[in-house]
C-alpha atoms as a PDB file:
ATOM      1  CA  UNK A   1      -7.368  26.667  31.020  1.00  0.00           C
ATOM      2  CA  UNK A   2      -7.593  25.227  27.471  1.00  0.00           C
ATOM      3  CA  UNK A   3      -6.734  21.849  28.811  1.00  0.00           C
ATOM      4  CA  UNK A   4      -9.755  22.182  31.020  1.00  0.00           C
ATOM      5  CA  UNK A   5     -11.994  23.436  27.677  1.00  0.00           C
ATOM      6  CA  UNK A   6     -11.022  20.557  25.923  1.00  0.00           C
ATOM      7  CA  UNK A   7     -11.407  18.263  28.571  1.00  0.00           C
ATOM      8  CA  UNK A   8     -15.052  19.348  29.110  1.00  0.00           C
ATOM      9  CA  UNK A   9     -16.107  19.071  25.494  1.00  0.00           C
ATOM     10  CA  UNK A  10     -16.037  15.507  25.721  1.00  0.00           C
ATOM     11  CA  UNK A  11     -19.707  14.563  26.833  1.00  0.00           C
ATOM     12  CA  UNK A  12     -18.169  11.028  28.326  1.00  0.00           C
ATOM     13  CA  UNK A  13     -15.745  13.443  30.610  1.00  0.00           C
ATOM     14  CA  UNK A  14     -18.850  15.856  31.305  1.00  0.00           C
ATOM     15  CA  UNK A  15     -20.770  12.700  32.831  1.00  0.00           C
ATOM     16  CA  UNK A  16     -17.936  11.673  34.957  1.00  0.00           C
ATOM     17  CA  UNK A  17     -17.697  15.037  36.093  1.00  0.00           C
ATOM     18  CA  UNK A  18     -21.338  14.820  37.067  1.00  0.00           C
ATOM     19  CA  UNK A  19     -20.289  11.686  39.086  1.00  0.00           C
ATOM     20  CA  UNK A  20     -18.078  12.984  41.218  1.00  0.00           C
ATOM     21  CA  UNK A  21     -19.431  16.286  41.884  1.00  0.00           C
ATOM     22  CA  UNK A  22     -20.842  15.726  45.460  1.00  0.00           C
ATOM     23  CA  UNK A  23     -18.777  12.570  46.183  1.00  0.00           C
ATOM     24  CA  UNK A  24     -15.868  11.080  45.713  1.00  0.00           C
ATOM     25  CA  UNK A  25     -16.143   7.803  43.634  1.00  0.00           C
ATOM     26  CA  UNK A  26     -13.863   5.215  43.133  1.00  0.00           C
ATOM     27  CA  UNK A  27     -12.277   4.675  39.637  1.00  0.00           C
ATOM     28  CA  UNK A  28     -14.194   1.257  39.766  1.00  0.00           C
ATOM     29  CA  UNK A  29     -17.747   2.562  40.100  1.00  0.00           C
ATOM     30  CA  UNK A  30     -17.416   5.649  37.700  1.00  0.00           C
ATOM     31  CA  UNK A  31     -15.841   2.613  34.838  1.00  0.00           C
ATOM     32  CA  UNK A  32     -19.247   0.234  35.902  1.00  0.00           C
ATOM     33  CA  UNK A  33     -21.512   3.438  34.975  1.00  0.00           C
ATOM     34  CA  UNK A  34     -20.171   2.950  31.212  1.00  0.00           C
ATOM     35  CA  UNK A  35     -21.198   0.936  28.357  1.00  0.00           C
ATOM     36  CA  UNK A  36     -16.785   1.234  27.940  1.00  0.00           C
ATOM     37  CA  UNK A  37     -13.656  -0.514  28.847  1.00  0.00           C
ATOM     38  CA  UNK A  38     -12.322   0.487  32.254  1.00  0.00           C
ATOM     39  CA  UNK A  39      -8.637   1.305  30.576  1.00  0.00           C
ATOM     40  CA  UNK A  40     -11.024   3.703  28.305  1.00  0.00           C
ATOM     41  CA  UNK A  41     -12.752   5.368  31.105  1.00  0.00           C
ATOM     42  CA  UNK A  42      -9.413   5.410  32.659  1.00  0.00           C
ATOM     43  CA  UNK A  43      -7.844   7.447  30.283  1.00  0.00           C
ATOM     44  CA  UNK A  44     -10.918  10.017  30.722  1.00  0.00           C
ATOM     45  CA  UNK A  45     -10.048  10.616  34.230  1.00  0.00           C
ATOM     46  CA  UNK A  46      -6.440  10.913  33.713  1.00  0.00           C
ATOM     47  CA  UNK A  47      -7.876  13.843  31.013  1.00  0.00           C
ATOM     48  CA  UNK A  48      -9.687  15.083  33.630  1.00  0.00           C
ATOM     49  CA  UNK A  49      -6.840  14.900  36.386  1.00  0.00           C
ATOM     50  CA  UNK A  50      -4.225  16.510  33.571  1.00  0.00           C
ATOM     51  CA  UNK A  51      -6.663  19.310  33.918  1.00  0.00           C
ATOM     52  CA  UNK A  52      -7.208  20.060  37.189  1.00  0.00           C
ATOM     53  CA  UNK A  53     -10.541  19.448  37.294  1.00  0.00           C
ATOM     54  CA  UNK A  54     -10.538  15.964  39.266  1.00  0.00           C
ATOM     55  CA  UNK A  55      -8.643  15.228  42.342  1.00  0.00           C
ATOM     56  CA  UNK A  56      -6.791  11.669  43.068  1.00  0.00           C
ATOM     57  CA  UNK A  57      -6.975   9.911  46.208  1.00  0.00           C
ATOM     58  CA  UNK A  58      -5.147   6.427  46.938  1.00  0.00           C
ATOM     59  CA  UNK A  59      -5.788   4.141  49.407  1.00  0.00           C
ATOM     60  CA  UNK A  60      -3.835   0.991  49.043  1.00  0.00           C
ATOM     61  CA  UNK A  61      -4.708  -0.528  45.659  1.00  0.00           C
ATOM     62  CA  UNK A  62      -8.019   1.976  45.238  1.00  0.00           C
ATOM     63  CA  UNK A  63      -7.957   5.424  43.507  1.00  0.00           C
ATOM     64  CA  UNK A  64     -10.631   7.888  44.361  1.00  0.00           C
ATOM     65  CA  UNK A  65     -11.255  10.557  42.055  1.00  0.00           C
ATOM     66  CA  UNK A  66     -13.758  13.663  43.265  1.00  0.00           C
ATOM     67  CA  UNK A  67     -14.464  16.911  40.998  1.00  0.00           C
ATOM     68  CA  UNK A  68     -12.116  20.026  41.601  1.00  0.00           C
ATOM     69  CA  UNK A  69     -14.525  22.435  42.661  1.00  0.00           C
ATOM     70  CA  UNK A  70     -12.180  25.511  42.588  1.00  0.00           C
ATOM     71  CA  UNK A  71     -11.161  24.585  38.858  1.00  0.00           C
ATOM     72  CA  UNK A  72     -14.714  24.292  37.983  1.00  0.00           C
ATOM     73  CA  UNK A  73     -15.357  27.792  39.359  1.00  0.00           C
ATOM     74  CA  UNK A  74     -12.131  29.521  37.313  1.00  0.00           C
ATOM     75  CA  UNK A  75     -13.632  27.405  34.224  1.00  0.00           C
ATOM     76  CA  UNK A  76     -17.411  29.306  35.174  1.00  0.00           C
ATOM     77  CA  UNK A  77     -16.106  32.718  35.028  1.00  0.00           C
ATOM     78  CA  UNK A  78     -14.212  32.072  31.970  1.00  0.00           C
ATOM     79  CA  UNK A  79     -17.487  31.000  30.367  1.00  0.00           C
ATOM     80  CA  UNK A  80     -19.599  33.911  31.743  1.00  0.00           C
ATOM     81  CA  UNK A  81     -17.101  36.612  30.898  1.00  0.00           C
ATOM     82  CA  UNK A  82     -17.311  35.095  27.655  1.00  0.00           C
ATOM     83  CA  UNK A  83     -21.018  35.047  27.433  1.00  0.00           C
ATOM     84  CA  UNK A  84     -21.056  38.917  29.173  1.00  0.00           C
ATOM     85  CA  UNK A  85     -18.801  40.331  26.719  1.00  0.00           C
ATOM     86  CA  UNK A  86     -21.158  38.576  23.782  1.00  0.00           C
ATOM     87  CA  UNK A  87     -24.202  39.348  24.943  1.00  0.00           C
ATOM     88  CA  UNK A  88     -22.949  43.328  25.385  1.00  0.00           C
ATOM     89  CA  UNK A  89     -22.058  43.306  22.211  1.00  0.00           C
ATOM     90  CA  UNK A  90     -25.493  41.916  20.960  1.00  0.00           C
ATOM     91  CA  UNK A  91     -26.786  44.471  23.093  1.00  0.00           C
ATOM     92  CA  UNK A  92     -25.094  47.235  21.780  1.00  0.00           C
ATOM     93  CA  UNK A  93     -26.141  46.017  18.292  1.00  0.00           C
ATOM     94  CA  UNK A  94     -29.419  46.104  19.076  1.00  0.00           C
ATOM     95  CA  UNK A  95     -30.129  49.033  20.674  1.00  0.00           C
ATOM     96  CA  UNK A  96     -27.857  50.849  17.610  1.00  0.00           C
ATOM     97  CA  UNK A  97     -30.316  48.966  15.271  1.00  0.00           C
ATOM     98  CA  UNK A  98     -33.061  50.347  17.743  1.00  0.00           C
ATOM     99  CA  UNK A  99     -31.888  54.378  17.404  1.00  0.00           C
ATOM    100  CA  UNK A 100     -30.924  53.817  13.358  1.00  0.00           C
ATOM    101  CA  UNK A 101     -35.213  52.833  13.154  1.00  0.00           C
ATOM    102  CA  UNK A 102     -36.393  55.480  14.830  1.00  0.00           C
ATOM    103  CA  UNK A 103     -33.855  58.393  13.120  1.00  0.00           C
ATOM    104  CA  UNK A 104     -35.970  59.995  10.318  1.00  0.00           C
ATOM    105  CA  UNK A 105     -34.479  59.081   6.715  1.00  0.00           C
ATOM    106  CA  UNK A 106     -32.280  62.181   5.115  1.00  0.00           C
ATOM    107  CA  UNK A 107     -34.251  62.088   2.067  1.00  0.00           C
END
């Protein structure tokens, strides 16, 4: 899972990912949507593919990469379980804060 993290923090990877989310592209195409080297965007999808969250495809001399949509989903409830457990927390905190304002001072 960290591999996937990592590879998602990159906003380059993040827009390929957004590529290939519906269709598969070929490695071609995703390099010609890039102001980049294709060997550059290359080594974003083989991030990407190291990670599980691309799929390869050959066909003679042509690679086709699409998004990994089960990865994607295990990488969504890592984030939201995340997010639930913080926002509980902040919860808790607040409605502690909540019951400390309305207790009457022991003056």
């Amino acid at each position: 899972m960290d591999l996937a993290l990592k590879a998602i923090a990159d906003p380059t990877r993040r827009r390929i990912l957004g590529l290939v989310w519906q269709d598969e592209q070929l490695a071609g195409a995703i390099a010609g949507r890039f102001d980049m080297s294709q060997p550059a965007v290359s080594q974003h999808l083989k991030v990407l593919l190291d990670a599980d969250l691309v799929t390869l495809r050959r066909e003679g001399t042509k690679r086709y990469y699409r998004a990994n949509h089960q990865a994607m989903a295990a990488v969504r409830r890592l984030i939201e379980a995340f997010w639930d457990e913080r926002l509980a927390a902040l919860k808790d905190a607040a409605e502690a804060e909540q019951l400390m304002k309305g207790k009457p001072d022991d003056d």
